[in-house]
C-alpha atoms as a PDB file:
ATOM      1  CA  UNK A   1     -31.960  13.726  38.827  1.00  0.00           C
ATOM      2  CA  UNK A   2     -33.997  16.871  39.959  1.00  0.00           C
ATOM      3  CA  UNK A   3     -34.863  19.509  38.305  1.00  0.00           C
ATOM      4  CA  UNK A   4     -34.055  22.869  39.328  1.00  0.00           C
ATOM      5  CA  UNK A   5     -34.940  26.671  37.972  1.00  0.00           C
ATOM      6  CA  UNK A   6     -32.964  28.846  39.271  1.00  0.00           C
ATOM      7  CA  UNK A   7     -34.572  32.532  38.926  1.00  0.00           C
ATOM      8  CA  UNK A   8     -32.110  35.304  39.031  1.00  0.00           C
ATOM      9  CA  UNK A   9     -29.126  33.432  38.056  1.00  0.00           C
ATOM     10  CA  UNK A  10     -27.283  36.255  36.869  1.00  0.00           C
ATOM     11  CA  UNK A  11     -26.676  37.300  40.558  1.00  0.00           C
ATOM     12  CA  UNK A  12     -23.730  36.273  42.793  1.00  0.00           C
ATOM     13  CA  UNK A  13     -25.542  33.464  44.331  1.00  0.00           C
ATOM     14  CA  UNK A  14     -27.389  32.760  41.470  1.00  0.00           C
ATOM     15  CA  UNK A  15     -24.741  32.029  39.211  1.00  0.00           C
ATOM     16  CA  UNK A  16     -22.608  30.476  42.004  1.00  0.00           C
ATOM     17  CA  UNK A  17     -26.029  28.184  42.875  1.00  0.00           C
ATOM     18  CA  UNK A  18     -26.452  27.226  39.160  1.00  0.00           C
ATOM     19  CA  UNK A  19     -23.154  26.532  38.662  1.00  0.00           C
ATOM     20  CA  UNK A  20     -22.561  23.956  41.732  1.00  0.00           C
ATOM     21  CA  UNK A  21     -25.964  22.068  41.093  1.00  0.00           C
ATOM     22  CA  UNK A  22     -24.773  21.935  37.550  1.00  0.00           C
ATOM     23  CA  UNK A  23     -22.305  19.270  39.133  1.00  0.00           C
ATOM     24  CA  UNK A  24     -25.257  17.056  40.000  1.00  0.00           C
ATOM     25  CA  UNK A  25     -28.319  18.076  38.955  1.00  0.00           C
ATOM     26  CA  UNK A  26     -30.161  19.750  36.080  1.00  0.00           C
ATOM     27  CA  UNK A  27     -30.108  23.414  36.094  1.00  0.00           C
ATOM     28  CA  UNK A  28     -32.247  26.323  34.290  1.00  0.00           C
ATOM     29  CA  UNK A  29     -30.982  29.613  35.081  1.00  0.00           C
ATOM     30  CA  UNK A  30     -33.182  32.497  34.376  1.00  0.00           C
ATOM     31  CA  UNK A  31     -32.153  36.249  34.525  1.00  0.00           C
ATOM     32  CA  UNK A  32     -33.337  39.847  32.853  1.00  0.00           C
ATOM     33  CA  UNK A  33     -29.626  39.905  31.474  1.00  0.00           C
ATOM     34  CA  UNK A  34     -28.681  37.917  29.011  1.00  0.00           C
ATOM     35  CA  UNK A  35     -25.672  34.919  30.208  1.00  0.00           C
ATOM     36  CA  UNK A  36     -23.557  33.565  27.420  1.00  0.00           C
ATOM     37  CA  UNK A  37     -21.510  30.047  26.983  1.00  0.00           C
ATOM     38  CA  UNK A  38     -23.088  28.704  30.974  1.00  0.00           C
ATOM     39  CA  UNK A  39     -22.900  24.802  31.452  1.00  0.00           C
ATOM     40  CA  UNK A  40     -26.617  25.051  32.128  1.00  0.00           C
ATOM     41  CA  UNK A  41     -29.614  25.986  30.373  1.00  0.00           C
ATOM     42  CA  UNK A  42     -30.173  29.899  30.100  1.00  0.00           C
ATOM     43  CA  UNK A  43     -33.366  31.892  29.579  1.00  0.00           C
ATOM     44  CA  UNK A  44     -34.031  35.195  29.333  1.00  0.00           C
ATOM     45  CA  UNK A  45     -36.831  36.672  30.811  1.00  0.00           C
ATOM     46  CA  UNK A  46     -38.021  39.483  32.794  1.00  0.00           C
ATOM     47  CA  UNK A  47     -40.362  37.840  34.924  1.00  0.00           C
ATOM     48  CA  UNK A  48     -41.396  41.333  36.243  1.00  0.00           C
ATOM     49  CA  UNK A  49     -43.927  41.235  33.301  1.00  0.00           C
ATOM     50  CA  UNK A  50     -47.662  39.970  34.231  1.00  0.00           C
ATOM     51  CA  UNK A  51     -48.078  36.890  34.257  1.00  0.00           C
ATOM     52  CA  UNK A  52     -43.963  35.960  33.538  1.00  0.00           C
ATOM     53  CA  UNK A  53     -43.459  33.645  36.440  1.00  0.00           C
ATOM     54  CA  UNK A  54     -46.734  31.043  35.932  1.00  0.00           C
ATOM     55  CA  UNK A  55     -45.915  30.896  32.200  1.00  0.00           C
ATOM     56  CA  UNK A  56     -42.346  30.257  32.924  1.00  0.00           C
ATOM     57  CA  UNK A  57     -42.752  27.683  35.705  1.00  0.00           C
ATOM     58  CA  UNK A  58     -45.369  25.639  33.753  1.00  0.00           C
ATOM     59  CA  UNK A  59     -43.067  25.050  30.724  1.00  0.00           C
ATOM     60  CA  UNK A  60     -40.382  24.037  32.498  1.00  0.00           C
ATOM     61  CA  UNK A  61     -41.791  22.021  35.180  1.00  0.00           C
ATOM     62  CA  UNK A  62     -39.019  21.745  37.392  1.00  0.00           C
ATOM     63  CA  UNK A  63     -38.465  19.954  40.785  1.00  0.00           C
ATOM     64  CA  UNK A  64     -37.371  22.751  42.681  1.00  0.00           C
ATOM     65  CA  UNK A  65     -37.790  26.677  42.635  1.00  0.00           C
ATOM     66  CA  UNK A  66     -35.080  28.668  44.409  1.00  0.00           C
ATOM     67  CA  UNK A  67     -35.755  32.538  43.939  1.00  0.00           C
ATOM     68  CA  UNK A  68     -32.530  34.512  43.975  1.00  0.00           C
ATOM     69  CA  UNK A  69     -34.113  37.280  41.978  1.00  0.00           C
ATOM     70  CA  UNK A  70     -34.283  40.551  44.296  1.00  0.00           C
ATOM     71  CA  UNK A  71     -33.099  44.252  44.714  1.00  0.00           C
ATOM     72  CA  UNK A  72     -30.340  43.920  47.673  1.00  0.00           C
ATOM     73  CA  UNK A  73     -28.895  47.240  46.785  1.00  0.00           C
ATOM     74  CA  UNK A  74     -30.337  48.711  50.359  1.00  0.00           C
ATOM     75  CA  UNK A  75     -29.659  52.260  48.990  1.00  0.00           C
ATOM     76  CA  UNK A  76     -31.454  51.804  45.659  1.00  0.00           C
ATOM     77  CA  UNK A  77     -34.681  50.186  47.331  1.00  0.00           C
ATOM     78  CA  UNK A  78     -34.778  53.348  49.444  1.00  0.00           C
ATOM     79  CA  UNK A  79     -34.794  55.550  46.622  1.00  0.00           C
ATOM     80  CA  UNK A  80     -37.233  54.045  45.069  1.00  0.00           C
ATOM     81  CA  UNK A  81     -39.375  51.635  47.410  1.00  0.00           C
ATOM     82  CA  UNK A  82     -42.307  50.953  44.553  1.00  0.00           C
ATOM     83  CA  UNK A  83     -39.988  49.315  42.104  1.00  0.00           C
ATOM     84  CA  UNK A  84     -38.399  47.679  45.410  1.00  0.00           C
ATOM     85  CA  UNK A  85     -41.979  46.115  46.780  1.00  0.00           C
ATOM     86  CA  UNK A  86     -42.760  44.883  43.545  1.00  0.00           C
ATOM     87  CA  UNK A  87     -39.661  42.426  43.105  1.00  0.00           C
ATOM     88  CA  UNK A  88     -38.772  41.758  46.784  1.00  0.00           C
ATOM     89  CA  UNK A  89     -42.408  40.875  47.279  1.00  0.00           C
ATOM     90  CA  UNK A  90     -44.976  41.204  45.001  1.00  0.00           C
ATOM     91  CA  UNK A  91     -43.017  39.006  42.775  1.00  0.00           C
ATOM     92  CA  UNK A  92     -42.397  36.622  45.521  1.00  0.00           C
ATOM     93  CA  UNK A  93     -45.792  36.043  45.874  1.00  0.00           C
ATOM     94  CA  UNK A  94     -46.707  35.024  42.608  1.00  0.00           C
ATOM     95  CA  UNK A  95     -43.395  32.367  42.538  1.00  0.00           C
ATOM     96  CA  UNK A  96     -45.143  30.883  45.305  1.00  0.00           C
ATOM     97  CA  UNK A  97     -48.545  30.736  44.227  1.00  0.00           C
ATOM     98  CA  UNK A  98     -47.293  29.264  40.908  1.00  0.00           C
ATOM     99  CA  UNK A  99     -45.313  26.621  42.687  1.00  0.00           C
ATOM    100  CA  UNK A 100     -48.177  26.080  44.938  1.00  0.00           C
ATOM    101  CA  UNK A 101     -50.645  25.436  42.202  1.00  0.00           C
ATOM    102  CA  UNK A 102     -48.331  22.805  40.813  1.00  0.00           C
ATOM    103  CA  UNK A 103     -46.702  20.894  43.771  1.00  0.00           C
ATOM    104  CA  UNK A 104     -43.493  22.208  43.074  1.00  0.00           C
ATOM    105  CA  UNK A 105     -40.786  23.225  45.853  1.00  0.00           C
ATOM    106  CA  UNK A 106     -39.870  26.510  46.401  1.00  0.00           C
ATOM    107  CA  UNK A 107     -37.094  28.232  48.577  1.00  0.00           C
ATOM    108  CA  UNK A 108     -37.495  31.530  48.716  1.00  0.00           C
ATOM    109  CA  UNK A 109     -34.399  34.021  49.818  1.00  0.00           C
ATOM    110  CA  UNK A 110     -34.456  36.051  52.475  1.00  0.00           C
ATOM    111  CA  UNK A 111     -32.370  38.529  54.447  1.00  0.00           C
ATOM    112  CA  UNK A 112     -31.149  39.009  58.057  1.00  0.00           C
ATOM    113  CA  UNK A 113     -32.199  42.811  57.325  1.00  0.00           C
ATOM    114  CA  UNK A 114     -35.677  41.848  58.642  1.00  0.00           C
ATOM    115  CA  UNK A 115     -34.541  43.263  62.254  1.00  0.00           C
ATOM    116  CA  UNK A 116     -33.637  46.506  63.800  1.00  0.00           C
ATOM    117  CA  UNK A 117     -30.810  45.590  64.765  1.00  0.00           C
ATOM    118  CA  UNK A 118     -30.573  46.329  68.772  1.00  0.00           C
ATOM    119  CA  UNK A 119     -29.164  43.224  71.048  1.00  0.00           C
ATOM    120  CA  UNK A 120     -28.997  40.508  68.167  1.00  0.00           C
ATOM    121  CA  UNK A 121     -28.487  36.492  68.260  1.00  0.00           C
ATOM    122  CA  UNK A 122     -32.077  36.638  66.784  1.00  0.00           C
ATOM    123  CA  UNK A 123     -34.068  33.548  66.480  1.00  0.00           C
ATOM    124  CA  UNK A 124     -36.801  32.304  64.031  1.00  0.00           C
ATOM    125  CA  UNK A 125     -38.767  32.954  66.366  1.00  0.00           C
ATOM    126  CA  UNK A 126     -38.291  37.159  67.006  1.00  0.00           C
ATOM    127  CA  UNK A 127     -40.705  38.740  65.775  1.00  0.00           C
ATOM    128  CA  UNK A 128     -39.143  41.138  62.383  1.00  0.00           C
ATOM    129  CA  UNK A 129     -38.770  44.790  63.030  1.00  0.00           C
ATOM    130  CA  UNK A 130     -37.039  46.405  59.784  1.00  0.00           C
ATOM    131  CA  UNK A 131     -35.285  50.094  60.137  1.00  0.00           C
ATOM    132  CA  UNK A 132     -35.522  50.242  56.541  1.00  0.00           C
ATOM    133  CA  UNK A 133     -37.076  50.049  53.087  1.00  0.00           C
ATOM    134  CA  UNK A 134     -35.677  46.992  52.190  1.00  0.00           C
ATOM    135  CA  UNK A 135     -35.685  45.265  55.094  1.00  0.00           C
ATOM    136  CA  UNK A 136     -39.246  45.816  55.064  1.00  0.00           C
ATOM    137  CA  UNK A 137     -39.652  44.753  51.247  1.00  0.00           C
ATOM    138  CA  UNK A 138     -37.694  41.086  52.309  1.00  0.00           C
ATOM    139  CA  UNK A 139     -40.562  40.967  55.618  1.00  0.00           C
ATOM    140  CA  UNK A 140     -43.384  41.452  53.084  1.00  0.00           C
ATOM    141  CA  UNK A 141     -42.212  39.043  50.481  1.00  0.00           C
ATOM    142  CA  UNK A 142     -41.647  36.483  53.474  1.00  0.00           C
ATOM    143  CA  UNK A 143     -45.125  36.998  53.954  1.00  0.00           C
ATOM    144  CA  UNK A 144     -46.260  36.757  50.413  1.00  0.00           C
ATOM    145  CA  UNK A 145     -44.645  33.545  50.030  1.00  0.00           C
ATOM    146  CA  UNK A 146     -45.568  31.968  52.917  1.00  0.00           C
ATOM    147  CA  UNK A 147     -49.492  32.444  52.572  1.00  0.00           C
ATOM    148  CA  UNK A 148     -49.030  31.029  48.725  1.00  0.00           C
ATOM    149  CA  UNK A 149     -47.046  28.199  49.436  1.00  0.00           C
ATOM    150  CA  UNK A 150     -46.688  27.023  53.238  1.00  0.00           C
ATOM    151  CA  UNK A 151     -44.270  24.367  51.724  1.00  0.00           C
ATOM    152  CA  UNK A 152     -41.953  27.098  51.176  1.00  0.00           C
ATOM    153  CA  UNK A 153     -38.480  27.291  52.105  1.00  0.00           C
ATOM    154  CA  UNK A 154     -37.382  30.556  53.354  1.00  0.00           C
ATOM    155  CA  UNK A 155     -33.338  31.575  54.043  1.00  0.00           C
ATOM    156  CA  UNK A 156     -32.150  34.491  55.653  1.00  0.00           C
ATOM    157  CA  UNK A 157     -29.234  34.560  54.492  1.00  0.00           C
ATOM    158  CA  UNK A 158     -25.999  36.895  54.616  1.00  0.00           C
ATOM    159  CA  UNK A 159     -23.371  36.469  52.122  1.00  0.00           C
ATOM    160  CA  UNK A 160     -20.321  36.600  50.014  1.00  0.00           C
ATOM    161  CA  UNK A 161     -18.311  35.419  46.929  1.00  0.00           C
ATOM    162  CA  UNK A 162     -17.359  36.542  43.683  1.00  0.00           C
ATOM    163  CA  UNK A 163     -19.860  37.564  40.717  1.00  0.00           C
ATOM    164  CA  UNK A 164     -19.852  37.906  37.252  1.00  0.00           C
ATOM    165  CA  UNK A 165     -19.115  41.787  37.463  1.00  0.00           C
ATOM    166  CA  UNK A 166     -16.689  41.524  40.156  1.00  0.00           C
ATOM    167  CA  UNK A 167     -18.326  44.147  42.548  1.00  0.00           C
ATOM    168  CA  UNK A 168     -21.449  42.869  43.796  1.00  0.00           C
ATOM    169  CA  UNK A 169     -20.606  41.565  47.337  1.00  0.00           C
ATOM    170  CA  UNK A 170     -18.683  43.610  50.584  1.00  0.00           C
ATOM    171  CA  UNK A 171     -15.511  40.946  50.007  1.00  0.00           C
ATOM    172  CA  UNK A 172     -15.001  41.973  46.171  1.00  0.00           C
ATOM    173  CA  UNK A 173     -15.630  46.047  47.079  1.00  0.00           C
ATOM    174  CA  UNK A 174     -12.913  45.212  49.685  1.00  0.00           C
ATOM    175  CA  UNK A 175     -10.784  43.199  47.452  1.00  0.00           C
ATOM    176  CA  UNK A 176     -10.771  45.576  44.752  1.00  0.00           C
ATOM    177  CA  UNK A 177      -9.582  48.959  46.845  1.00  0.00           C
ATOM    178  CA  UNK A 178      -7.000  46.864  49.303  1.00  0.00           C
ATOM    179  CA  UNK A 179      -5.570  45.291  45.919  1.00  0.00           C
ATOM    180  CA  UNK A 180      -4.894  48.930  44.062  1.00  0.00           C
ATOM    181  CA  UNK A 181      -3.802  50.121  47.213  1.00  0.00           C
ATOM    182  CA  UNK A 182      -6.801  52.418  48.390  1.00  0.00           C
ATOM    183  CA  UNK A 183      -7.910  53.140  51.896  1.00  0.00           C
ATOM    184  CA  UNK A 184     -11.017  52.223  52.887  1.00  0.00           C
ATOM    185  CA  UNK A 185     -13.546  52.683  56.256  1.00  0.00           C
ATOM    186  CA  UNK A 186     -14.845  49.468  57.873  1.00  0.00           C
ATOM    187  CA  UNK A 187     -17.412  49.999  59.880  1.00  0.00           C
ATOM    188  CA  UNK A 188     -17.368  49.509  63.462  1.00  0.00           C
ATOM    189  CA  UNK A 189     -20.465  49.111  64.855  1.00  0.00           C
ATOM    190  CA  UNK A 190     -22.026  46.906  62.055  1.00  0.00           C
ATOM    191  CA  UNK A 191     -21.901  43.602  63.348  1.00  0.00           C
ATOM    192  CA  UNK A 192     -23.345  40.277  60.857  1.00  0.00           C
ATOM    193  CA  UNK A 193     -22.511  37.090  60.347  1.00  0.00           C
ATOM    194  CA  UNK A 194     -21.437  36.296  56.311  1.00  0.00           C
ATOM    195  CA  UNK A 195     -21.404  32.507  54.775  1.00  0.00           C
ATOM    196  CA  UNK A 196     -19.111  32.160  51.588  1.00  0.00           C
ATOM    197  CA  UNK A 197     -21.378  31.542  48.542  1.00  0.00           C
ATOM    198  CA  UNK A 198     -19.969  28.297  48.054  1.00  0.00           C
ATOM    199  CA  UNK A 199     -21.224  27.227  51.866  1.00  0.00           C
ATOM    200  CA  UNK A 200     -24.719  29.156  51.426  1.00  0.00           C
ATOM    201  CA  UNK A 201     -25.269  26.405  48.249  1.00  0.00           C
ATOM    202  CA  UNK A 202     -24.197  22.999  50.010  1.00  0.00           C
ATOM    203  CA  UNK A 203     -26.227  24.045  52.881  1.00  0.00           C
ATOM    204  CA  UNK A 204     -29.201  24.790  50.389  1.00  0.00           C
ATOM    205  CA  UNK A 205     -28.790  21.453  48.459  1.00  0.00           C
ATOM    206  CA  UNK A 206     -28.528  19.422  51.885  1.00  0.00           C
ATOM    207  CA  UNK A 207     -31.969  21.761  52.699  1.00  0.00           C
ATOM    208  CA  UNK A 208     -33.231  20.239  50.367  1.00  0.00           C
ATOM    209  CA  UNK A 209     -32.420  16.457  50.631  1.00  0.00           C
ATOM    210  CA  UNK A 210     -33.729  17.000  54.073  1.00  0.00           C
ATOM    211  CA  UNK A 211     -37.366  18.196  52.862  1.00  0.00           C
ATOM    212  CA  UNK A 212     -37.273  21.082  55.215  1.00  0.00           C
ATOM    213  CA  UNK A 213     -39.522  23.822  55.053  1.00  0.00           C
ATOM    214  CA  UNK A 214     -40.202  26.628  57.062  1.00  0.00           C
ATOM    215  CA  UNK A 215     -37.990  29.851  58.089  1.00  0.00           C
ATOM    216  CA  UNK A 216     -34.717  28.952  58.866  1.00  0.00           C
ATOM    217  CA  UNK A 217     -31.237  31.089  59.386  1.00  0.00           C
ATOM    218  CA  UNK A 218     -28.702  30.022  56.780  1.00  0.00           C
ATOM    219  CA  UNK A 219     -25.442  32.356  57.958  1.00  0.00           C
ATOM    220  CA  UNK A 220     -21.910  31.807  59.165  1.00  0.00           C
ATOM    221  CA  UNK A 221     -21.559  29.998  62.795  1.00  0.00           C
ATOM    222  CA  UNK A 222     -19.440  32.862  63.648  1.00  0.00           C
ATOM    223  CA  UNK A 223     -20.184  37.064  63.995  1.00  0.00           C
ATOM    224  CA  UNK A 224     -17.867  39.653  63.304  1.00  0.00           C
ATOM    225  CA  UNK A 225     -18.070  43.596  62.843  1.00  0.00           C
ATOM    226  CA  UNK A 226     -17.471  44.713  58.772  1.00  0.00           C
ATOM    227  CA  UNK A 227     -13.920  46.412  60.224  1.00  0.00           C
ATOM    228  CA  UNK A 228     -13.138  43.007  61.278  1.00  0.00           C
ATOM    229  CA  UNK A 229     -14.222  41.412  58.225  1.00  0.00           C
ATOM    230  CA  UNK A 230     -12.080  43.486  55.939  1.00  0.00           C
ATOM    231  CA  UNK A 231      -8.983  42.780  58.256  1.00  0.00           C
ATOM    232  CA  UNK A 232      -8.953  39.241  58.292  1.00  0.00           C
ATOM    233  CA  UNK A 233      -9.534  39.225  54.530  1.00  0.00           C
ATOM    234  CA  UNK A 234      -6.580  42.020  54.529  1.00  0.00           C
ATOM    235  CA  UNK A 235      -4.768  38.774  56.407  1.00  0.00           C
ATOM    236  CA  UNK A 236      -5.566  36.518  54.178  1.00  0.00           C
ATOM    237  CA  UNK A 237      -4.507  38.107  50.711  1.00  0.00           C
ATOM    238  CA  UNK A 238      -1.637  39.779  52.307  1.00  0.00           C
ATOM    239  CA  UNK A 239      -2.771  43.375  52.046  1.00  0.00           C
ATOM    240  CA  UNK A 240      -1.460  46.759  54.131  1.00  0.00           C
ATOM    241  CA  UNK A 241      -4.285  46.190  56.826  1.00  0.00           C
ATOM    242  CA  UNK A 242      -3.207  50.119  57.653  1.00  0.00           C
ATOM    243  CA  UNK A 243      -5.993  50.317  54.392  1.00  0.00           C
ATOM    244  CA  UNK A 244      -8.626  49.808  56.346  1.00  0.00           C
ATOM    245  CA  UNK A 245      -9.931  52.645  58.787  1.00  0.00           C
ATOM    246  CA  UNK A 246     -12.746  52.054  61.680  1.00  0.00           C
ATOM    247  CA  UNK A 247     -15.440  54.200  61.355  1.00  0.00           C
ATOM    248  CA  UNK A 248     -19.238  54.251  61.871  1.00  0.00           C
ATOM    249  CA  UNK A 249     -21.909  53.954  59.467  1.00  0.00           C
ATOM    250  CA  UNK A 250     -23.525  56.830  60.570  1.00  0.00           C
ATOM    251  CA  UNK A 251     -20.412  59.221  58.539  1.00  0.00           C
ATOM    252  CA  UNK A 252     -20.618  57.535  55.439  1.00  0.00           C
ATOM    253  CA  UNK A 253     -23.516  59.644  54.621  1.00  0.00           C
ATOM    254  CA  UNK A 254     -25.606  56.126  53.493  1.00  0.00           C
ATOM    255  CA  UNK A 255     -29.278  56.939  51.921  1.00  0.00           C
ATOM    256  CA  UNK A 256     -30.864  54.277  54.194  1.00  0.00           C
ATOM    257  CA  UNK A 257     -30.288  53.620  57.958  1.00  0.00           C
ATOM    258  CA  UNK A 258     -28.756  50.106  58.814  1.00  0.00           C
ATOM    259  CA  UNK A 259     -29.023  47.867  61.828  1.00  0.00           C
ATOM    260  CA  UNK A 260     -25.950  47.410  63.598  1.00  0.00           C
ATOM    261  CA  UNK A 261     -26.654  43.940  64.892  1.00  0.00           C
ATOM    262  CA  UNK A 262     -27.580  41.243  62.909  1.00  0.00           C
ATOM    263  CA  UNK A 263     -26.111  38.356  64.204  1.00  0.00           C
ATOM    264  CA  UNK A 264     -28.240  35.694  63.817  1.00  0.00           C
ATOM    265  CA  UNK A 265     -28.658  32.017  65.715  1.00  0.00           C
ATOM    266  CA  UNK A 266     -28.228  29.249  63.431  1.00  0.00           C
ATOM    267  CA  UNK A 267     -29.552  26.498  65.942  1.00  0.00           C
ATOM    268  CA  UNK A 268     -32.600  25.787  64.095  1.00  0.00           C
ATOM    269  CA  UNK A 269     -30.663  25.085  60.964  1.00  0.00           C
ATOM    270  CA  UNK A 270     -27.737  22.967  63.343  1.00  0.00           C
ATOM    271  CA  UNK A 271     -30.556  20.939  64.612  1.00  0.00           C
ATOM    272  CA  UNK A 272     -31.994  19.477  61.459  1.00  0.00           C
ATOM    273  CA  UNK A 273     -28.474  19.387  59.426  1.00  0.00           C
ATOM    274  CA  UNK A 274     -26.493  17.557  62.511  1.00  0.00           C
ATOM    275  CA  UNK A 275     -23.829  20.273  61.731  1.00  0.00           C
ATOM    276  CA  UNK A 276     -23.132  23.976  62.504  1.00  0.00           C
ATOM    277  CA  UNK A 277     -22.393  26.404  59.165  1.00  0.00           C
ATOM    278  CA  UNK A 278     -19.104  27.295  58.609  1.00  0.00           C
ATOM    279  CA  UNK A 279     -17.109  30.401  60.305  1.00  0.00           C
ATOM    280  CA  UNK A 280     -16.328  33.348  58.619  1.00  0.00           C
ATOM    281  CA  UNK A 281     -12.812  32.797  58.662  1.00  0.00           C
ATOM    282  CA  UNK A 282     -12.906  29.355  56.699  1.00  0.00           C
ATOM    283  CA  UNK A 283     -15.407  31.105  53.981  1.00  0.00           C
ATOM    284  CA  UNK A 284     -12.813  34.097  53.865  1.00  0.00           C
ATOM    285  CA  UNK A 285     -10.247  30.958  53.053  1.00  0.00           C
ATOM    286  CA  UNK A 286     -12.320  29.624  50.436  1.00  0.00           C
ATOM    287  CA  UNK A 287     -12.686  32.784  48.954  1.00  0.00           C
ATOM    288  CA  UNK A 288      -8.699  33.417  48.446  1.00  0.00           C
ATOM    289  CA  UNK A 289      -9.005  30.054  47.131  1.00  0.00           C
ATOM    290  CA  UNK A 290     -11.266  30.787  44.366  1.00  0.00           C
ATOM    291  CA  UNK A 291      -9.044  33.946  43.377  1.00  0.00           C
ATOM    292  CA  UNK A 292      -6.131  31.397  43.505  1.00  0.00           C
ATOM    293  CA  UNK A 293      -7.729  29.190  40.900  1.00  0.00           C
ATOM    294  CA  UNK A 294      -8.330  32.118  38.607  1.00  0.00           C
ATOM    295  CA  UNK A 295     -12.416  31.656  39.665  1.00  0.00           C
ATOM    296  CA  UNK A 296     -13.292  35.087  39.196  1.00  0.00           C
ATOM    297  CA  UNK A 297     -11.673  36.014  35.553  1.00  0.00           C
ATOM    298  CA  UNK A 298     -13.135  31.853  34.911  1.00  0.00           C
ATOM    299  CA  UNK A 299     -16.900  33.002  35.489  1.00  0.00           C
ATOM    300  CA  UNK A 300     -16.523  36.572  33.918  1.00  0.00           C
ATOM    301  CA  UNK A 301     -16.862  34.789  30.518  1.00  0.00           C
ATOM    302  CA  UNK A 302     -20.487  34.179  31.074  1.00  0.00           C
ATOM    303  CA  UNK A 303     -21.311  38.027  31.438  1.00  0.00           C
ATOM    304  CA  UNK A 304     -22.618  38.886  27.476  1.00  0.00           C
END
């Protein structure tokens, strides 16, 4: 049975990661907050602190290393882009160092905010071109953790699912204000391509099993625009879909400027698997699912 540390577990796919390899492997989830009552081991730490990560990684000795620590609040890492270069990549860089130094797997998670943005379907191969503060952090810990482990495994990833404070991903903020009744603005001309949680870790775990390494796309088979998004999850749930207004990023007077076209190919990642990701449209299905089976209040109780 392998081994794996989760860092960052407290997040939405951290806790959602732990949780599923819970099912079939063993799990230590580490997070700055404290996690309470989790069928896997918990440890607090702030692994910002010198030397955190090495210490942490050689007591433990896992298998596997998958860093979902980060600052993805694009707003807050261009308000303050110090605090957001030392955990999106000078952090990175010492996780795979560590790992390096003891011959231990790491997959690192990244973003498909590494490109501007302007014709999309973007390869591993394009060359990144960020627009903004964090997209730039994610391209410099990609860096970082490729030159201190080339065995890494690094995911650009786009996603969604339900957390442990109910409001960390675009489906929740949308669930939330459709559900009480409140219009919202979907943007237009934001185009991306979101994988359900759930997906995102089977395709991880089978990422795994498959020894890859490298830079590979881990998002949905299918691209949308975040208006369309929020009507098919309108659909779905059974919400007034007269909620959601079109609109353009540009007039929701955002701190940091966003690309509007990050669709991504996934044929690198269809190649090794033998199978293409998921669409959006069956994640969105798994996600009512989940808020069928009470999933969301279920996980809450792990939140000290």
């Amino acid at each position: 049975m392998k081994k794996y540390l989760i860092l960052g577990a407290g997040g939405l796919l951290g806790i959602n990661l732990s949780l599923q390899l819970t099912e079939t492997a063993d799990v230590v989830g580490c997070d700055i907050r404290s996690l309470k009552g989790t069928p896997f081991r918990f440890i607090k730490s702030d692994l910002s602190q010198p030397g955190e990560v090495g210490r942490l990684i050689e007591v433990e000795k896992p298998d596997v290393v998958i860093n979902c620590a980060a600052v993805a609040n694009v707003d807050a890492c261009e308000k303050d882009p110090e605090m957001a270069f030392q955990l999106n990549a000078d952090l990175p860089g010492e996780m795979a160092q560590a790992t390096s130094k003891s011959g231990i797997k790491l997959i690192h998670i990244s973003t498909d905010a590494v490109f501007n943005g302007r014709r999309g379907n973007y390869t591993e191969n394009d060359e990144p071109n960020p627009i903004n503060i964090y997209g730039r952090t994610k391209v410099a810990g990609e860096q970082a953790v490729a030159a201190g482990n080339p065995d890494t495994l690094i995911a650009r990833v786009n996603f969604f699912g339900w957390s442990l404070e109910g409001e960390r991903s675009l489906a929740e903020w949308i669930f939330n204000n459709l559900s009480a009744g409140k219009q919202i603005r979907g943007f237009t001309d934001v185009m991306f391509c979101p994988l359900h949680v759930q997906a995102l870790g089977e395709l991880l775990q089978q990422m795994v099993e498959r020894g890859l390494s490298g830079l590979y796309h881990v998002v949905s088979s299918e691209c949308m625009s975040k208006y369309d998004f929020a009507c098919r999850l309108a659909g779905i749930f059974g919400f007034d879909p007269g909620l959601i207004q079109p609109s353009s990023w540009k007039s929701a007077g955002l701190a940091a400027p966003r690309s509007t076209n990050l669709s991504l190919s996934v044929e690198k990642l269809t190649l090794a698997l033998g199978r293409q990701p998921p669409a959006v449209v069956e994640g969105l299905k798994a996600f009512y699912r989940q808020y069928q089976q009470d999933y969301p209040h279920q996980i809450r109780i792990y939140f000290a």
